[in-house]
Protein backbone atom coordinates (compact mmCIF):
# COMPACT_ATOMS: atom_id res chain seq x y z
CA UNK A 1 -46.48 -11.36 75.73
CA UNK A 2 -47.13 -7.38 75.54
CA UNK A 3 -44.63 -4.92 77.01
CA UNK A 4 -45.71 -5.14 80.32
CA UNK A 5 -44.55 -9.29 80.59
CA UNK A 6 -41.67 -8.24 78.75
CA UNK A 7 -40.59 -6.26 81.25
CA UNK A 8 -41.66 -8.86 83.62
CA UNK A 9 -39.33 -11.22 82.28
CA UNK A 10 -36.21 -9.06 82.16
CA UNK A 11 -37.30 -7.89 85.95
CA UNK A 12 -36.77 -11.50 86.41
CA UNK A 13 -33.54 -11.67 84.69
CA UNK A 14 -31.74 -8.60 86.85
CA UNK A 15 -32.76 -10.53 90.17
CA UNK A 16 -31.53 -14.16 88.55
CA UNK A 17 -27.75 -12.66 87.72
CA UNK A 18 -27.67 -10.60 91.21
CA UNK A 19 -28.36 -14.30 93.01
CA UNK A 20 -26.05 -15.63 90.57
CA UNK A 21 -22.90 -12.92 91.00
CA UNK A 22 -23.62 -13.47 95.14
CA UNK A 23 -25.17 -9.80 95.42
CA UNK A 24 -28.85 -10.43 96.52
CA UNK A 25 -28.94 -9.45 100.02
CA UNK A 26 -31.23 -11.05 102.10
CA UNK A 27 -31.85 -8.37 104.47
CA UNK A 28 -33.69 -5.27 103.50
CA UNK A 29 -32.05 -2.04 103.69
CA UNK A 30 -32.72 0.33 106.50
CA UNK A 31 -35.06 3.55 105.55
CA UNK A 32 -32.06 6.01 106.21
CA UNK A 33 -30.19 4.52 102.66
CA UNK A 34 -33.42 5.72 100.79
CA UNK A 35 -32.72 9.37 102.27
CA UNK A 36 -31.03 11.63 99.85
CA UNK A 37 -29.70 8.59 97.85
CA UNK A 38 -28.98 10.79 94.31
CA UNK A 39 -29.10 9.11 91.29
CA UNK A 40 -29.04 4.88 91.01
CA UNK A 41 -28.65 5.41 95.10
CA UNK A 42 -24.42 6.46 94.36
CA UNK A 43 -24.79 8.44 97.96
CA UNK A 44 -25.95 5.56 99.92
CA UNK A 45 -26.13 2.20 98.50
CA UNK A 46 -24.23 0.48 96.05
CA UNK A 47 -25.50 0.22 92.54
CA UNK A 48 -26.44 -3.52 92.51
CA UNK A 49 -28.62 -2.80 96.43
CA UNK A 50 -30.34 -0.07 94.32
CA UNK A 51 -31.29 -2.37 91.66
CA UNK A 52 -32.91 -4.50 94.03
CA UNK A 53 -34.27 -2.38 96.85
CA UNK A 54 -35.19 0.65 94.03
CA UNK A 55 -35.42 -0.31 89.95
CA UNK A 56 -36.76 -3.90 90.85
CA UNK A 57 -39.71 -2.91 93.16
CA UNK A 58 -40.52 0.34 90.67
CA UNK A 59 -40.82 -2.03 87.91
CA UNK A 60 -42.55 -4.30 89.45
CA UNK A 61 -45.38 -1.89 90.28
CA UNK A 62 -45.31 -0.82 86.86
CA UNK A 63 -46.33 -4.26 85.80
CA UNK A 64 -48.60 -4.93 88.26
CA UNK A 65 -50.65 -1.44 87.63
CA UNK A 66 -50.34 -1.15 83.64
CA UNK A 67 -48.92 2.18 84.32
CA UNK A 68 -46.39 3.72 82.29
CA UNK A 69 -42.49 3.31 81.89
CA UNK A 70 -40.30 6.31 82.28
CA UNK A 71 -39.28 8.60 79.07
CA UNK A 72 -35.86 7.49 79.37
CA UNK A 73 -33.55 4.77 81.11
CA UNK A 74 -29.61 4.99 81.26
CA UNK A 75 -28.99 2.14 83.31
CA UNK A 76 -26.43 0.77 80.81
CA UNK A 77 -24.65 3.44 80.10
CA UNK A 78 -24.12 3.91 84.36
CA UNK A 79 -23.23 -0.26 84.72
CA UNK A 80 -20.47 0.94 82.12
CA UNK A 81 -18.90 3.13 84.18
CA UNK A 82 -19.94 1.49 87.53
CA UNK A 83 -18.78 -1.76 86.59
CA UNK A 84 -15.38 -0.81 84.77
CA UNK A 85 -12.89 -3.97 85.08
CA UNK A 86 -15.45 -6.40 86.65
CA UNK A 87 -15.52 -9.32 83.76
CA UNK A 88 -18.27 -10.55 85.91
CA UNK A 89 -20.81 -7.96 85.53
CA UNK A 90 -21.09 -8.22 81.56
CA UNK A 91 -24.06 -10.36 81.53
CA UNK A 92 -25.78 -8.06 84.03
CA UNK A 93 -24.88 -5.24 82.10
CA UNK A 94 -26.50 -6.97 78.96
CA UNK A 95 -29.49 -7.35 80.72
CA UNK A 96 -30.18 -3.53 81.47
CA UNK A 97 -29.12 -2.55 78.05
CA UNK A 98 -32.02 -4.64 77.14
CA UNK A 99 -34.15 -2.88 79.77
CA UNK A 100 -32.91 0.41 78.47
CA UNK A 101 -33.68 -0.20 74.89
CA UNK A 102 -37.42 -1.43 75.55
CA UNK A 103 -38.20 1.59 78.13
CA UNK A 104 -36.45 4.37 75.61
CA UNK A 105 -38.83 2.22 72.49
CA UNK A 106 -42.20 1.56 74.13
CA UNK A 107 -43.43 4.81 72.95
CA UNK A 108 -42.38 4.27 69.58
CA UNK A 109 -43.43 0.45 69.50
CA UNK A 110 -47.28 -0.78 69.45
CA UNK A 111 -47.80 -3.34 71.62
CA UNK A 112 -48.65 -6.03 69.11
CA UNK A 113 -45.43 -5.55 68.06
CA UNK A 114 -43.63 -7.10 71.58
CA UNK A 115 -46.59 -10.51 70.89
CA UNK A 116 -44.58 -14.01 71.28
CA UNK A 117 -45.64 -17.02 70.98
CA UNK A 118 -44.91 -20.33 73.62
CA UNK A 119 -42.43 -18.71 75.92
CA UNK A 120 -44.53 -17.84 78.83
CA UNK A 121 -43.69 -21.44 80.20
CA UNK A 122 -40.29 -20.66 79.99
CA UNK A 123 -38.17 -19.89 83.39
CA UNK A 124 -37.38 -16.82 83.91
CA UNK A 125 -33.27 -17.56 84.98
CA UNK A 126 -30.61 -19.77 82.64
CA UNK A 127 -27.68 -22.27 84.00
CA UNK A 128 -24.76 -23.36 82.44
CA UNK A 129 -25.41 -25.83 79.71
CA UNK A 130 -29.51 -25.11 80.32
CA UNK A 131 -30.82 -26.10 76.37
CA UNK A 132 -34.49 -24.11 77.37
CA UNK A 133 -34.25 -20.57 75.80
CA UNK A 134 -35.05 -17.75 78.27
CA UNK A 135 -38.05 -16.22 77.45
CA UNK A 136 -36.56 -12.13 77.11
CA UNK A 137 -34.88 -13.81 74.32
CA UNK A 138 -38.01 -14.81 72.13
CA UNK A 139 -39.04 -11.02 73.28
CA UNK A 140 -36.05 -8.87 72.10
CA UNK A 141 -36.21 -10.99 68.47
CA UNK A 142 -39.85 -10.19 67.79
CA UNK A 143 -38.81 -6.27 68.26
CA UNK A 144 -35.23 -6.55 66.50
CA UNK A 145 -37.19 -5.40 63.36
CA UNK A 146 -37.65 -1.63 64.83
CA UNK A 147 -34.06 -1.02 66.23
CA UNK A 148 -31.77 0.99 63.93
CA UNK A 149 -28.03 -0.50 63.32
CA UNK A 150 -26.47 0.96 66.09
CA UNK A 151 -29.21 -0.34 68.76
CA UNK A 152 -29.45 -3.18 66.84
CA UNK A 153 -25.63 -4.46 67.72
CA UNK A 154 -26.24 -3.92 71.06
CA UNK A 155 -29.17 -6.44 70.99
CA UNK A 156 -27.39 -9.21 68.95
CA UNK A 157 -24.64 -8.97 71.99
CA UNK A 158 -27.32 -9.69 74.40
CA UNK A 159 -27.75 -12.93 72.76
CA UNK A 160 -24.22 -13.81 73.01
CA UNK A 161 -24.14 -13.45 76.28
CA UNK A 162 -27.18 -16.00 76.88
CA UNK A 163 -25.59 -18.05 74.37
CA UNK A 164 -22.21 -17.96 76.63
CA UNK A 165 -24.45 -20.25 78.93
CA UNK A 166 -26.72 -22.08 76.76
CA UNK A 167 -26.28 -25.51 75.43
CA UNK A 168 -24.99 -25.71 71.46
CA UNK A 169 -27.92 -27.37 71.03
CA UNK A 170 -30.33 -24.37 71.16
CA UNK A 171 -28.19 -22.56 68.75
CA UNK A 172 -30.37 -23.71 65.62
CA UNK A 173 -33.61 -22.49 67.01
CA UNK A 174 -32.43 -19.11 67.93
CA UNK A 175 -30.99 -18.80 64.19
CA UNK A 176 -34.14 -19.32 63.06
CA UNK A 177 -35.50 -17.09 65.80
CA UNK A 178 -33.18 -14.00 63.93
CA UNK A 179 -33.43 -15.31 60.49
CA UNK A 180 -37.32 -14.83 60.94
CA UNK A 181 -36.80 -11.04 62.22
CA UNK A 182 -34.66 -10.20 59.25
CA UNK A 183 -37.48 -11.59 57.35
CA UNK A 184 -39.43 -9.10 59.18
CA UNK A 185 -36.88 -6.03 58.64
CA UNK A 186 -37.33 -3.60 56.32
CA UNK A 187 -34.20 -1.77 56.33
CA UNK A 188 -31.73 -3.70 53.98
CA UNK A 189 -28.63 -3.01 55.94
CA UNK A 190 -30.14 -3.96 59.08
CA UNK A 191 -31.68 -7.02 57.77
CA UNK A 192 -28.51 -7.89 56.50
CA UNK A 193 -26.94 -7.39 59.68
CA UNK A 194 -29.65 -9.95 61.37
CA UNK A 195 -29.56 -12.34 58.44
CA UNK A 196 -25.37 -12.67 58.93
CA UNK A 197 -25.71 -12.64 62.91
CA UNK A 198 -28.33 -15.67 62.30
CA UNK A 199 -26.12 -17.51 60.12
CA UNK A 200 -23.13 -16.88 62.30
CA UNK A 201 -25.27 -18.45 65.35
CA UNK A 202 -25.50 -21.45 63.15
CA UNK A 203 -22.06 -21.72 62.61
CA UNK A 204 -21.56 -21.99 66.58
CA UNK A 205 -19.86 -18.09 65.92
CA UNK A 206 -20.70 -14.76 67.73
CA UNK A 207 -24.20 -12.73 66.90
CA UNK A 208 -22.43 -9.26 67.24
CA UNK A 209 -19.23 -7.94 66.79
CA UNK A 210 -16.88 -8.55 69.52
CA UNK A 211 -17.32 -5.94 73.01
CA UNK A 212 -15.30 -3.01 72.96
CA UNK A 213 -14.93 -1.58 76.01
CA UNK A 214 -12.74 0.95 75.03
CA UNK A 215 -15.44 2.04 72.78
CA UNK A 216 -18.07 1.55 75.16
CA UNK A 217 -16.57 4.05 77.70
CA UNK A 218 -15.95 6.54 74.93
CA UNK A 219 -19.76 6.28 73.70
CA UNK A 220 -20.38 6.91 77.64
CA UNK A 221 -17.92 9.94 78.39
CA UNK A 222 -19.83 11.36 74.86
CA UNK A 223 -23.48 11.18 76.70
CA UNK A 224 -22.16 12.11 79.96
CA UNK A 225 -20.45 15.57 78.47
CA UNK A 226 -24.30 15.61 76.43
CA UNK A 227 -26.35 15.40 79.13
CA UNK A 228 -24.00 16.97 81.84
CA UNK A 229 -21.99 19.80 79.82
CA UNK A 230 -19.66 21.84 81.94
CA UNK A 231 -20.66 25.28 83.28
């Protein structure tokens, strides 16, 4: 798959957990909530009806037209602050740090780079105990070469979280699936860092280091003050 089906398939992904947390709505929103809504719609929608009625359709035409992806995406670093005590949310949240990291790379990543092989007959959604791997994760380990450490840890927790629903029995082939991007890494300490995640997958133990959300909202207040300073 190139970027664009990438994209596709973690599209697919945000709409799969809304169904799954119960916040799909059926019914469209009226025009008057797309009036003035400011930034992720905080004036007149809630941040999971402007996923759907706003980031979902804008990606979507993105796809369809080939055009390109914006300079920049923060959706992560927003779900931090939006979602703060909802254990629920952390797989969404996963998902749109992987959205984040592929918009803020594709300018920096050629598109043979983001090429898989046998997952576009994969479904798009996973279940509990579902032993079929989801196809964004066959697309975030053929570009876990080009992330640095820091970006890098956020990937590895990304597959923890599909691995939170997946069957033990799929834990081999995504081992293999990182041990062959550390192969593929140049940078010793980040190959490293794949090559122990991949071993610790086939131990049945976690990819990444364990989620700090303390640290996550400090990381957050430290690009808010960056990209908001005060007057």
């Amino acid at each position: 798959m190139d970027i664009y089906s990438i994209a596709s398939s973690i599209t697919n992904e945000i709409e799969a957990e809304l169904k799954r947390l119960g916040r799909w709505m059926e019914t469209p929103l009226d025009d008057e909530f797309f009036i003035n809504m400011g930034a992720f719609g905080s004036n007149t929608m809630s941040f999971e009806q402007w996923l759907q009625f706003v980031l979902i359709p804008r990606l979507e035409k993105i796809v369809e037209e080939k055009s390109e992806f914006p300079t920049e995406s923060n959706l992560a670093t927003y779900s931090i602050r939006y979602f703060d005590g909802d254990n629920n949310a952390a797989s969404l949240q996963n998902i749109l740090y992987s959205l984040d990291q592929l918009i803020n790379h594709s300018q920096a990543l050629p598109i043979s780079q983001t090429e898989v092989t046998d997952s576009t007959t994969l479904p798009p959604t996973v279940s509990q105990g579902d032993s079929t791997i989801p196809s964004v994760l066959y697309s975030i380990a053929e570009v876990l070469p080009k992330y640095e450490l820091n970006d890098l840890e956020s990937q590895l927790q990304t597959f923890d979280t599909f691995l939170s629903f997946l069957s033990p029995t799929v834990r081999p082939t995504i081992s293999a699936m990182l041990m062959k991007a550390a192969d593929q890494t140049v940078h010793p300490e980040c190959k490293g860092r794949i090559e122990k995640a991949a071993q610790n997958v086939a131990e049945g133990k976690r990819a990444a280091t364990p989620y700090n959300h303390d640290e996550a909202m400090k990381k957050y207040k430290e690009e808010h003050q960056k990209n908001f300073p005060p007057h």
